[in-house]
N, C-alpha and C. Protein backbone atom coordinates (compact mmCIF):
# COMPACT_ATOMS: atom_id res chain seq x y z
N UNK A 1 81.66 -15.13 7.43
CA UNK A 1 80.23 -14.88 7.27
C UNK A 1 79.62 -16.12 6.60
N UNK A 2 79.08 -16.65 7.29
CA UNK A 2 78.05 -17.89 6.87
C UNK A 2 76.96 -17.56 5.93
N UNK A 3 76.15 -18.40 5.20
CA UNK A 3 75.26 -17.89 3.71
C UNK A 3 73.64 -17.92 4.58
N UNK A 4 73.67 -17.94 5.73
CA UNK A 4 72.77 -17.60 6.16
C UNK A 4 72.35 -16.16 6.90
N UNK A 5 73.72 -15.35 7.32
CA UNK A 5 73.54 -14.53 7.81
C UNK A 5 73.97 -13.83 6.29
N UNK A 6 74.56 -14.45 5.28
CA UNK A 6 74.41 -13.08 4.37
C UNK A 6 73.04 -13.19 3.55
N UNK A 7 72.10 -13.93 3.54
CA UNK A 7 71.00 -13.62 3.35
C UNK A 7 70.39 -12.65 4.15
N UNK A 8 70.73 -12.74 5.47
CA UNK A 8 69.61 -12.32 5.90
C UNK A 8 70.39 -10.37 6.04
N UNK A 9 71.70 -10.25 5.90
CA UNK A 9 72.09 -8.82 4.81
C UNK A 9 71.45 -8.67 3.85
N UNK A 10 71.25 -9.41 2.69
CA UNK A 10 71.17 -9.34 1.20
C UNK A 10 69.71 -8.73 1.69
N UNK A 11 68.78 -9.42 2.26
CA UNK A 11 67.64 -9.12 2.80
C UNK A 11 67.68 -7.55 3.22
N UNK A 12 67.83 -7.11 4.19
CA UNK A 12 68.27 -5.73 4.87
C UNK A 12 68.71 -4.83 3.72
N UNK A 13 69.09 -4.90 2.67
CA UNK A 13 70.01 -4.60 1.42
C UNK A 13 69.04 -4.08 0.79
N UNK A 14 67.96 -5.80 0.20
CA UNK A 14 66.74 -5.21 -0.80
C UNK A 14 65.98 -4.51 -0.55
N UNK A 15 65.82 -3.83 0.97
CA UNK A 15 64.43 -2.92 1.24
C UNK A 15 63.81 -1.63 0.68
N UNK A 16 65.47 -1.04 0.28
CA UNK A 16 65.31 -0.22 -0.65
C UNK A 16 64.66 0.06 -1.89
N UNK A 17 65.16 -1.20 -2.27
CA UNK A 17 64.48 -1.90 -3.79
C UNK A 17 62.74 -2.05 -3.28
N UNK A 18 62.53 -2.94 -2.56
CA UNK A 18 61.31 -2.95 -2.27
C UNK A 18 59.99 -1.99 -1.93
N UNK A 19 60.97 -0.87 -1.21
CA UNK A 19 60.44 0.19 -1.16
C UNK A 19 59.65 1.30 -2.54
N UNK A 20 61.03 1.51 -2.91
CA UNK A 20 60.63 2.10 -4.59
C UNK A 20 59.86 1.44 -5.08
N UNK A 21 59.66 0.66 -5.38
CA UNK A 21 58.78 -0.61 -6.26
C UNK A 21 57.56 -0.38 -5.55
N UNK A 22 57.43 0.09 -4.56
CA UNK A 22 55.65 0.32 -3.79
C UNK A 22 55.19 1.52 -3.97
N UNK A 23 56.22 2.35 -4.29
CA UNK A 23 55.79 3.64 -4.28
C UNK A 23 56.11 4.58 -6.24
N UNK A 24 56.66 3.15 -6.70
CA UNK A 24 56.81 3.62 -7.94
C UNK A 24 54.99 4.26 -8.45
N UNK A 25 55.46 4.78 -9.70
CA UNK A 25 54.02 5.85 -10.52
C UNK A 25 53.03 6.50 -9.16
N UNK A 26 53.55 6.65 -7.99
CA UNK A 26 52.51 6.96 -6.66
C UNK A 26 51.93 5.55 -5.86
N UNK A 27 51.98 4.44 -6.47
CA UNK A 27 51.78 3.05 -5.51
C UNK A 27 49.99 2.67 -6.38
N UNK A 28 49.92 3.61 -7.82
CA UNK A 28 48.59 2.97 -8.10
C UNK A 28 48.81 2.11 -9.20
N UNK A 29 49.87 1.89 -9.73
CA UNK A 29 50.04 1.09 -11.17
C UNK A 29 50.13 0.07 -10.79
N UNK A 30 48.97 -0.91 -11.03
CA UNK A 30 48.82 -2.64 -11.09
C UNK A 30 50.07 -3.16 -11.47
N UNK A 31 50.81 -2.95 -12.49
CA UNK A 31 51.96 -3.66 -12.64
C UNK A 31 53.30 -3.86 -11.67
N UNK A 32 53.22 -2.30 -11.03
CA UNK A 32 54.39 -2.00 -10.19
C UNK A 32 53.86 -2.48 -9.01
N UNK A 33 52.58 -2.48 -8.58
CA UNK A 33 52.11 -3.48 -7.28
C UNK A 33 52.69 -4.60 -7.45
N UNK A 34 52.21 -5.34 -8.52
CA UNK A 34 52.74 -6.60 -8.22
C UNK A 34 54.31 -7.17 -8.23
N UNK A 35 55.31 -5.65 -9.21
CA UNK A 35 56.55 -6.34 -8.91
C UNK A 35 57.07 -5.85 -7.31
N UNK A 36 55.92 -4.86 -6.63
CA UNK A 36 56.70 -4.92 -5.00
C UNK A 36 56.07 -6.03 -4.62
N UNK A 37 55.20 -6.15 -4.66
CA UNK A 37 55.08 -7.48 -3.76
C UNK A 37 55.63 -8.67 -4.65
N UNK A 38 56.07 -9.09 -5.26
CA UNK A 38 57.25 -10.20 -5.67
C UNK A 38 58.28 -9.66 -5.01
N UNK A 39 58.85 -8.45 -5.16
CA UNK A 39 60.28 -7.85 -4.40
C UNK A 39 59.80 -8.61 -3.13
N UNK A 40 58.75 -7.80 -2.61
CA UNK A 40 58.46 -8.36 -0.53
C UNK A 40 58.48 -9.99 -0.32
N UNK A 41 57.77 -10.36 -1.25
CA UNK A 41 57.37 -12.10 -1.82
C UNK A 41 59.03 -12.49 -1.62
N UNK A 42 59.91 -12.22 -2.45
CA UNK A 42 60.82 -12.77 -2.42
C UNK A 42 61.63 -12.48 -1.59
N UNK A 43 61.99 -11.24 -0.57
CA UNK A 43 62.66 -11.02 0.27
C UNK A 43 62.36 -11.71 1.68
N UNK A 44 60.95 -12.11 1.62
CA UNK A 44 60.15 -12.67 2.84
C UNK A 44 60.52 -14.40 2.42
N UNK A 45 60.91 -14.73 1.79
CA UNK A 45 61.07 -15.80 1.43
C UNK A 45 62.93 -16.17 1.57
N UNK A 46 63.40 -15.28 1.76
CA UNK A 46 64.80 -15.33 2.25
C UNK A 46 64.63 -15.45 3.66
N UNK A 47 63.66 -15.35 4.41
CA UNK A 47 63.73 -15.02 5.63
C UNK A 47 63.32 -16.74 6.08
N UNK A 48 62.48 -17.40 5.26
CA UNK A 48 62.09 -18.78 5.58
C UNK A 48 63.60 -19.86 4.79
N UNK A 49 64.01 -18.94 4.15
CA UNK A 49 65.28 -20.14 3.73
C UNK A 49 66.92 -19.89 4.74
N UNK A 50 66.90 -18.17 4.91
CA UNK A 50 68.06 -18.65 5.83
C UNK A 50 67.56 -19.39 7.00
N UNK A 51 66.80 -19.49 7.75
CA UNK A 51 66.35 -19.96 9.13
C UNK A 51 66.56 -21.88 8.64
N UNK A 52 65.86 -21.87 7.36
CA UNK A 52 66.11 -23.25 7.05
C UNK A 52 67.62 -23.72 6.86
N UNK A 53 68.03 -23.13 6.20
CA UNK A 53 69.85 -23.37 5.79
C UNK A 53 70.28 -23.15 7.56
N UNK A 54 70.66 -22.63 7.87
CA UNK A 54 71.32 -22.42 9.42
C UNK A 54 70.88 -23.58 10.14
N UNK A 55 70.00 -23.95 10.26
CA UNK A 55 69.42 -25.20 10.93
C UNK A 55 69.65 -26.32 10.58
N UNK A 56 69.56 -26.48 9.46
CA UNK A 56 69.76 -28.02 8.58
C UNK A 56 71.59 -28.39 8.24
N UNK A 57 72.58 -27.11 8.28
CA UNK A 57 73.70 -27.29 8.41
C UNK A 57 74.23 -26.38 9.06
N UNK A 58 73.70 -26.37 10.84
CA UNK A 58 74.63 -26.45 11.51
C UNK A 58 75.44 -24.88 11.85
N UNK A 59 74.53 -24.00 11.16
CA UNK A 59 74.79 -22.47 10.77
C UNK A 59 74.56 -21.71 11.92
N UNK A 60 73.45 -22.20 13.01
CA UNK A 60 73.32 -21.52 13.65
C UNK A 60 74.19 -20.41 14.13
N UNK A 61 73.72 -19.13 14.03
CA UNK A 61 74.88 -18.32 15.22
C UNK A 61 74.57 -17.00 15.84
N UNK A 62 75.30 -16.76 17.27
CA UNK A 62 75.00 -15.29 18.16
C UNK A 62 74.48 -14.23 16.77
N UNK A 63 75.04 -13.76 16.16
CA UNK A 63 75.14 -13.16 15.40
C UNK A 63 73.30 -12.77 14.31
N UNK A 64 73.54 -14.14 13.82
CA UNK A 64 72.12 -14.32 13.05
C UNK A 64 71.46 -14.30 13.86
N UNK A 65 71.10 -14.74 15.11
CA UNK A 65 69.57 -14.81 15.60
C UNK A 65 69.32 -13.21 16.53
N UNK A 66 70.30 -12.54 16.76
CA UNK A 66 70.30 -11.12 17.00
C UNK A 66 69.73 -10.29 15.36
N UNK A 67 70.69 -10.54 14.44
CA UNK A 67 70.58 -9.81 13.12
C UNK A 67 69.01 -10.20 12.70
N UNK A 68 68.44 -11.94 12.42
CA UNK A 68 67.17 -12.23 11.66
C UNK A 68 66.42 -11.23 12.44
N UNK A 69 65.64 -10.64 13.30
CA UNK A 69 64.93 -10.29 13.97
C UNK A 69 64.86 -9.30 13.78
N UNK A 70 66.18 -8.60 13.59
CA UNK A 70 65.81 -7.34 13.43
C UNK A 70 65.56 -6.98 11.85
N UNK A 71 66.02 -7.89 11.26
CA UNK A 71 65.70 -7.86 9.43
C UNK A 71 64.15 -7.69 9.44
N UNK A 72 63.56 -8.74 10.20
CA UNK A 72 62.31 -9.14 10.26
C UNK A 72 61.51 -7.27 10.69
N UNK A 73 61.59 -7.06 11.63
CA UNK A 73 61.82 -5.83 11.76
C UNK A 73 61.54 -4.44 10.73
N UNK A 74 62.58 -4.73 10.11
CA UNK A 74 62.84 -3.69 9.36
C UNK A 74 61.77 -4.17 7.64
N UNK A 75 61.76 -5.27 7.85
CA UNK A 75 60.96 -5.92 6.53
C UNK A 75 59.57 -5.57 6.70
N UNK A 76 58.63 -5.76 7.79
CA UNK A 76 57.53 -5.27 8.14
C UNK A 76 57.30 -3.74 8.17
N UNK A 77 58.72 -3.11 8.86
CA UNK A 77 57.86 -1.57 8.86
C UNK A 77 58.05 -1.17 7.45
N UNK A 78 59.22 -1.43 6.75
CA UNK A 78 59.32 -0.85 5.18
C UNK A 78 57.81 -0.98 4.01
N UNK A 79 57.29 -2.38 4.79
CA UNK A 79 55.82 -2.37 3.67
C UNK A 79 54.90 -1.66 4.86
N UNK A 80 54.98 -1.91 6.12
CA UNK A 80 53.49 -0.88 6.37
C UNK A 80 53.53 0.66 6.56
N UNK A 81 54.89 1.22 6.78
CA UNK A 81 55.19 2.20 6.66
C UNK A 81 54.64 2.72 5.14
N UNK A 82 55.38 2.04 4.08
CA UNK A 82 54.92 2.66 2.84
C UNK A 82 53.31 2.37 2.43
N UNK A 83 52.75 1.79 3.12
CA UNK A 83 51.31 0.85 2.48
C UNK A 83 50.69 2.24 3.33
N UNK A 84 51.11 2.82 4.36
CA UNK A 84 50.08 4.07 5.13
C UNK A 84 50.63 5.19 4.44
N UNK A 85 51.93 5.77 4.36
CA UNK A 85 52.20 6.82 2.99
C UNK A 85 51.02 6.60 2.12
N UNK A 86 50.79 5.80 1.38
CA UNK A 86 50.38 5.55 0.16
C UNK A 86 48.84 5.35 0.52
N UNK A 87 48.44 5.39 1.78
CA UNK A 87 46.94 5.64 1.93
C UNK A 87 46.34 4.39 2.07
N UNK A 88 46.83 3.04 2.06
CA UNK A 88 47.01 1.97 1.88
C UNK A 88 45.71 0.77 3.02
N UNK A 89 46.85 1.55 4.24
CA UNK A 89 46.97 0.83 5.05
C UNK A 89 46.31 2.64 6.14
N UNK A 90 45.71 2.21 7.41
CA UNK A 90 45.68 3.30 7.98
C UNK A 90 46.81 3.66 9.18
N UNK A 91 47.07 4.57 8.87
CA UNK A 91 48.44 4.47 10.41
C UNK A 91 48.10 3.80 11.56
N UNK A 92 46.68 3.88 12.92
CA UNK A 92 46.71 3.30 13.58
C UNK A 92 46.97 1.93 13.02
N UNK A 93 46.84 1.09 12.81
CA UNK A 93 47.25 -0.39 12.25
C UNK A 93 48.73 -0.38 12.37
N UNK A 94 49.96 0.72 11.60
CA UNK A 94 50.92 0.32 11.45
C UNK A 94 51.17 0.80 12.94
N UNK A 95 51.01 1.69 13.70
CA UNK A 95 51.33 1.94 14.59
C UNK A 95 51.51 1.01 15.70
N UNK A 96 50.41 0.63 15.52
CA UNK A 96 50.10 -0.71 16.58
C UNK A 96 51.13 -1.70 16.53
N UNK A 97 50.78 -2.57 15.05
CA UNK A 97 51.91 -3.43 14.97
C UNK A 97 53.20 -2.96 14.91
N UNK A 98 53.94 -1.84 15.20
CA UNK A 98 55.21 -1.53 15.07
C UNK A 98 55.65 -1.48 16.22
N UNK A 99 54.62 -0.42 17.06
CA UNK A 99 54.68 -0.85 18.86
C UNK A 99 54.84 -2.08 19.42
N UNK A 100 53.73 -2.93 19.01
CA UNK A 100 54.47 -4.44 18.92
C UNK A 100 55.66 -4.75 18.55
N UNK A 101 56.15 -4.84 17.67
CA UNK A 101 57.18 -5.39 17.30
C UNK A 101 58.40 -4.73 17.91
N UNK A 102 58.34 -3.36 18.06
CA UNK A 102 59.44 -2.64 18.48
C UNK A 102 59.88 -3.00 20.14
N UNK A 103 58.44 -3.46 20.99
CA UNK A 103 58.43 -3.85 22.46
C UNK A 103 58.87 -4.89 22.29
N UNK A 104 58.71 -6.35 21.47
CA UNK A 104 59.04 -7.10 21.18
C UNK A 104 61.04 -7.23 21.56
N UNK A 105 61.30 -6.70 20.55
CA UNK A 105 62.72 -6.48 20.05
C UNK A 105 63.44 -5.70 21.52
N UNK A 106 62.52 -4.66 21.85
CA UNK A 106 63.77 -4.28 23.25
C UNK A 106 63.80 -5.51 24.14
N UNK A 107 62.52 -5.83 24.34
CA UNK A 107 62.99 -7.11 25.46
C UNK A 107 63.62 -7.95 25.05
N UNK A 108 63.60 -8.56 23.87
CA UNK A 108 64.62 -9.57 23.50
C UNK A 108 65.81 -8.76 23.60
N UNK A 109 66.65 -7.70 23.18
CA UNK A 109 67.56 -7.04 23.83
C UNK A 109 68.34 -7.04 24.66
N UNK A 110 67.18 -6.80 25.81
CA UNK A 110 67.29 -6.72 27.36
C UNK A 110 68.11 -7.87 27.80
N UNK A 111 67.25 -8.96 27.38
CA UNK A 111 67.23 -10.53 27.76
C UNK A 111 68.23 -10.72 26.74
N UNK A 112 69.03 -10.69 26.02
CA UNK A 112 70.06 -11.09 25.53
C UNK A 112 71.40 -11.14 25.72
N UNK A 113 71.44 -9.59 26.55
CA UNK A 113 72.80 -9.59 27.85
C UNK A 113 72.82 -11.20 28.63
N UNK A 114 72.04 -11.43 28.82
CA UNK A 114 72.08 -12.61 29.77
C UNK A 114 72.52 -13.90 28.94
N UNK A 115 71.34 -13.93 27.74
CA UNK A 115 71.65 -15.62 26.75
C UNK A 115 71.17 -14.99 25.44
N UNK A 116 71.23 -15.21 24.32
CA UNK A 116 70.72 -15.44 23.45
C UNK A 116 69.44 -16.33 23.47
N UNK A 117 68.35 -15.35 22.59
CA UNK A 117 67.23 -16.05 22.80
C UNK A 117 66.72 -16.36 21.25
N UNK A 118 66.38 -17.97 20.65
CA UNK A 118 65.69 -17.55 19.44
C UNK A 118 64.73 -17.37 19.41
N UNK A 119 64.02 -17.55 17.74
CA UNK A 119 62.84 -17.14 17.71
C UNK A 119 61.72 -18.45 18.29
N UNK A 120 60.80 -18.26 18.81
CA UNK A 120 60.14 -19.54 19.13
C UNK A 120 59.05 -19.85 17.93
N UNK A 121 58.60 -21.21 17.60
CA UNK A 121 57.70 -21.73 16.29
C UNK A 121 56.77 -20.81 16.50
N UNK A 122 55.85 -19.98 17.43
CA UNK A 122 54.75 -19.46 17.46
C UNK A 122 55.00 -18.07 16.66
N UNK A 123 56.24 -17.30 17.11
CA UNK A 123 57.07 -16.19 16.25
C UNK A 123 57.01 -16.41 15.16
N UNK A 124 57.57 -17.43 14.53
CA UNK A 124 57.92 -17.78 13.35
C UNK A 124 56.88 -17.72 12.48
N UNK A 125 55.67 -18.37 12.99
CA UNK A 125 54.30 -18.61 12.39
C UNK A 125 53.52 -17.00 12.64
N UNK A 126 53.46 -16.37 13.79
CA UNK A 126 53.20 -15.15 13.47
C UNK A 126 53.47 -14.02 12.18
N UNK A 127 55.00 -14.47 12.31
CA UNK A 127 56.16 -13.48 11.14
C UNK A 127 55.47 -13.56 9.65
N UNK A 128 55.38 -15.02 9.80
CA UNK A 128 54.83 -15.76 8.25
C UNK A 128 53.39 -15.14 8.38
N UNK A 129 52.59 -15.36 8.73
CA UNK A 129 51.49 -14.73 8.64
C UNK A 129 51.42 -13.51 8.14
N UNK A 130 52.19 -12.65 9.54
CA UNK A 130 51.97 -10.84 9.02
C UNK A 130 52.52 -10.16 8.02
N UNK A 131 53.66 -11.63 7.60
CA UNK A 131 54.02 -10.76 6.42
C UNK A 131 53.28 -11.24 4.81
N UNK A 132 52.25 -11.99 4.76
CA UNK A 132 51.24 -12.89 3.97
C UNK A 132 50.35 -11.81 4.03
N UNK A 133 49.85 -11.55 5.48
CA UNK A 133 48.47 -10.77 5.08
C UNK A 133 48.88 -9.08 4.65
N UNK A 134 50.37 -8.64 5.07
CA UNK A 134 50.35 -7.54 4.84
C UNK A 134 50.85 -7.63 3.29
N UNK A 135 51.01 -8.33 2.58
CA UNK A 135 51.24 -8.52 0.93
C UNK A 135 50.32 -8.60 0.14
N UNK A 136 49.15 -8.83 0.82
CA UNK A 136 47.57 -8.79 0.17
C UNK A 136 47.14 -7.03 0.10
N UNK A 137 47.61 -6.49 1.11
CA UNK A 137 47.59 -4.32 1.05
C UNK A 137 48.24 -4.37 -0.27
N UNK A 138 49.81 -5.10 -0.44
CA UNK A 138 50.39 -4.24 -1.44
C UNK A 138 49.72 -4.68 -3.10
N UNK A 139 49.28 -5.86 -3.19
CA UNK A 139 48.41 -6.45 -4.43
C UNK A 139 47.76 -5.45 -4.48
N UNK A 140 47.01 -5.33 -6.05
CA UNK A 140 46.13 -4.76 -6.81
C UNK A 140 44.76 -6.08 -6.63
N UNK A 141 44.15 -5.57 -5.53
CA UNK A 141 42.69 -6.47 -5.50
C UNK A 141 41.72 -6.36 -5.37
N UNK A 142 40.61 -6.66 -6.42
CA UNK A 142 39.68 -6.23 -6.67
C UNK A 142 38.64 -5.93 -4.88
N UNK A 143 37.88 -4.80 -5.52
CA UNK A 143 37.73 -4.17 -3.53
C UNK A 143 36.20 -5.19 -2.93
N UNK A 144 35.77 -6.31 -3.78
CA UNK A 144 34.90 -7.54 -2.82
C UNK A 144 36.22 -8.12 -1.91
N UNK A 145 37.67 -8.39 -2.30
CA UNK A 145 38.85 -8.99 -1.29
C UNK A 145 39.15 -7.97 -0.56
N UNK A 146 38.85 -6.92 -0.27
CA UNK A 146 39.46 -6.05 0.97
C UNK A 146 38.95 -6.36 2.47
N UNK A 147 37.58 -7.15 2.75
CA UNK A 147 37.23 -7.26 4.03
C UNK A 147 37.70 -8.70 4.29
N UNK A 148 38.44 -9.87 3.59
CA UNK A 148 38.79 -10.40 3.52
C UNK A 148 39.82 -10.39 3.73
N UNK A 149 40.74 -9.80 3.39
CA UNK A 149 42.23 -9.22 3.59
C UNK A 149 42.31 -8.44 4.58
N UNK A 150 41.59 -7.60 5.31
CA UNK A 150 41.61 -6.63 6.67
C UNK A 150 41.40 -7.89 7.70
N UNK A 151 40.46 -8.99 7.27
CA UNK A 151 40.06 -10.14 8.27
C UNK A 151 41.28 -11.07 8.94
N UNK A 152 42.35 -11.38 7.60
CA UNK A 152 43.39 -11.77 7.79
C UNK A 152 44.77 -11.01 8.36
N UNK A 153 44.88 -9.52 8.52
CA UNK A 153 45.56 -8.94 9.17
C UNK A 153 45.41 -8.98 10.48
N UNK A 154 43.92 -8.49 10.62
CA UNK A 154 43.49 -8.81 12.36
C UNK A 154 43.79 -9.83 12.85
């Protein structure tokens, strides 16, 4: 096991952690907002360093670029799943983007019997994004930044 694919376990691992931490005191205590989103902050930030480590030495493998994706995956629905529990976020939104992502993932699937496919820079920059603007739901922010923050999800 290479230290890139056990990040991107260790990752899959913390969601739990991340989870509780959003939904700790009911998901309204300013303090516990901000240690889930450091939890998400920092788990989303494993996701930009294994991709970096695997690449820069040579790590690449079948394995990781099947596994990152679906981490990725599972990292997004764990915060919008809990951000619509918590009243957050409205379900159509998570719905949407989960349908996305979930259509996403079978076809890469599909298409993987054949070759392994990675992620392409536009993915990558999507990923980074949705998981930026959906960390602004889990912050405690004052409500003039909410049409600002809905602007950046869209």
């Amino acid at each position: 096991m290479n230290l890139p694919n056990s990040l991107t376990i260790a990752r899959i691992a913390a969601l739990p952690f991340c989870a509780w931490a959003l939904f700790k005191n009911g998901g309204d205590d300013p303090s516990w907002q901000i240690i889930a989103w450091l939890s998400f902050f920092i788990v989303g930030m494993t996701d930009v360093l294994d991709g970096i480590i695997a690449r820069r030495w040579n790590q690449v493998s079948s394995f990781g670029i099947i596994l990152d994706p679906i981490a990725d995956k599972a990292f997004i629905a764990t915060a919008l799943i809990g951000l619509s529990m918590l009243g957050k976020m409205p379900w159509w939104v998570t719905a949407l983007i989960l349908t996305r992502e979930i259509g996403i993932t079978l076809l890469r699937l599909a298409v993987v019997k054949r070759r392994v496919i990675s992620a392409s820079k536009g993915g990558k920059i999507k990923t980074l994004l949705q998981n930026f603007s959906v960390g602004f739901y889990i912050l405690p922010l004052p409500e003039v930044l909410h049409t600002p923050r809905d602007i950046l999800l869209a």
